[in-house]
N, C-alpha and C. Protein backbone atom coordinates (compact mmCIF):
# COMPACT_ATOMS: atom_id res chain seq x y z
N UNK A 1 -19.73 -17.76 -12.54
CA UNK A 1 -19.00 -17.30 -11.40
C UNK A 1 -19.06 -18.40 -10.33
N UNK A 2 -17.95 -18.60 -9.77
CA UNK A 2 -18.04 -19.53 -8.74
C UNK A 2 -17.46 -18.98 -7.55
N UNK A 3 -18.27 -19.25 -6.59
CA UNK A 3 -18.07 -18.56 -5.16
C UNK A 3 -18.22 -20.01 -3.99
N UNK A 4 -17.42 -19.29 -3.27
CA UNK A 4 -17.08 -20.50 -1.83
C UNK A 4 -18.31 -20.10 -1.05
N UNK A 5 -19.18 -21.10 -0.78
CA UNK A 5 -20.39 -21.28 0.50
C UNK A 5 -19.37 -20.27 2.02
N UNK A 6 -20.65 -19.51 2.14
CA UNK A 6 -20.00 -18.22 3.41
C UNK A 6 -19.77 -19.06 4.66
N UNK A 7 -19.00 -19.74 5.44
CA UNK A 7 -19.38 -20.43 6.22
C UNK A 7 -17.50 -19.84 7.15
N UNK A 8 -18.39 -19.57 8.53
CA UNK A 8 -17.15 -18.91 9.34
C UNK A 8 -16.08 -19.81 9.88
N UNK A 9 -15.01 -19.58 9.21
CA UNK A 9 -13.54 -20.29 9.45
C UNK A 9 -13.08 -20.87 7.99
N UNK A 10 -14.08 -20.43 7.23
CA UNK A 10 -13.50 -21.67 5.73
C UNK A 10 -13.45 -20.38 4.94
N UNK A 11 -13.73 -19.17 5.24
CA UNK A 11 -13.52 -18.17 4.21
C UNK A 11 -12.86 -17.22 4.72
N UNK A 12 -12.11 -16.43 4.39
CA UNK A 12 -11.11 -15.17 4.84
C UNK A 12 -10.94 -15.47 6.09
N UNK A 13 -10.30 -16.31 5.97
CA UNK A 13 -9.58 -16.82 7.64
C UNK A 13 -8.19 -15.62 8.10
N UNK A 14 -7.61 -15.08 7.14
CA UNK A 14 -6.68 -14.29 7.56
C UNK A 14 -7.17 -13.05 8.28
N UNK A 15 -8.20 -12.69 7.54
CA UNK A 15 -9.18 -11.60 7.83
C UNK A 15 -9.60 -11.79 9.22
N UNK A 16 -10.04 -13.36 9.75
CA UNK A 16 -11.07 -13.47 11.08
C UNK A 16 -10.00 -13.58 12.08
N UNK A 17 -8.49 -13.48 11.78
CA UNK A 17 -8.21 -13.22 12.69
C UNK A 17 -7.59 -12.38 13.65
N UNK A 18 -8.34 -11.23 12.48
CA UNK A 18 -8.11 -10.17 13.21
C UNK A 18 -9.73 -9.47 13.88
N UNK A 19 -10.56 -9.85 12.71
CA UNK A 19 -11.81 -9.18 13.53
C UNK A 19 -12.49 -10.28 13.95
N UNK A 20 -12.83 -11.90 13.93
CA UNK A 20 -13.22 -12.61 13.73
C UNK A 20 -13.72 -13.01 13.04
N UNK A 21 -14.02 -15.10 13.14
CA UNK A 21 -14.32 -15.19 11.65
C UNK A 21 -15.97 -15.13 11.19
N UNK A 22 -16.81 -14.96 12.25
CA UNK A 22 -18.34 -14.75 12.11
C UNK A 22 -18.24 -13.84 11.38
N UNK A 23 -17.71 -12.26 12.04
CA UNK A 23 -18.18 -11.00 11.15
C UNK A 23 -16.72 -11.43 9.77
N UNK A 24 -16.08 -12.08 9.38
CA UNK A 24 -15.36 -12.15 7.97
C UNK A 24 -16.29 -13.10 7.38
N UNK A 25 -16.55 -13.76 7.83
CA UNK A 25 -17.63 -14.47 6.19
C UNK A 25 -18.82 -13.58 6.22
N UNK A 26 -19.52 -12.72 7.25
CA UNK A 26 -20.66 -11.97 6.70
C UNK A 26 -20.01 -11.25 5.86
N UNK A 27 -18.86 -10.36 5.66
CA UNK A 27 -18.21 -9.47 5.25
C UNK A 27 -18.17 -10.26 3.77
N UNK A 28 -17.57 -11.57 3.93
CA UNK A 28 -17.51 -12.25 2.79
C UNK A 28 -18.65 -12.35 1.94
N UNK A 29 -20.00 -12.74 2.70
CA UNK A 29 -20.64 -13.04 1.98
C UNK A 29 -21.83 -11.70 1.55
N UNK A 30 -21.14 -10.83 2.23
CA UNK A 30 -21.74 -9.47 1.63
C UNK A 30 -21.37 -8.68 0.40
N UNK A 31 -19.96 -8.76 0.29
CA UNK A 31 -19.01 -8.99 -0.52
C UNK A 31 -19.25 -9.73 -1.86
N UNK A 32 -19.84 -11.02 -1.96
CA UNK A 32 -20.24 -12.02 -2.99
C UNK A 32 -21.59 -11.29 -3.38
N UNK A 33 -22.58 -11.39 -2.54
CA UNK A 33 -23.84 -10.78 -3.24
C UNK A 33 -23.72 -9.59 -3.92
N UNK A 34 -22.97 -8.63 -3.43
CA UNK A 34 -23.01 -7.60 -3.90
C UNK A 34 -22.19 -7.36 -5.11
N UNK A 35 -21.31 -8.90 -5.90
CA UNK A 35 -20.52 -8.56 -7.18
C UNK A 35 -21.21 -9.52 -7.79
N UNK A 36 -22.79 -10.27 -7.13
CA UNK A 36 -23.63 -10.79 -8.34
C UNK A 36 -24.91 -10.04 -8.59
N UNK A 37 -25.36 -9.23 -7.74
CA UNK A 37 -26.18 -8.47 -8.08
C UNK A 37 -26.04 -7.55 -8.94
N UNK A 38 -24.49 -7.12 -9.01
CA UNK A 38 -23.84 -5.86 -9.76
C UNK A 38 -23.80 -5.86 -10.89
């Protein structure tokens, strides 16, 4: 599995700009852990 490093503005940028992009890469990277833990 390959996943993009969570880092705010380089991941779900469409997303941050609506809620911002701090809380979209946590989202993101909550998102990732939780479909490798799974």
């Amino acid at each position: 599995m390959m996943v993009k490093d969570p880092v705010p503005g380089r991941v779900k940028t469409r997303l941050g700009r609506d809620i911002g992009m701090v809380p979209a890469a946590h989202w993101f990277r909550h998102q990732a852990l939780t479909m490798i833990v799974a």
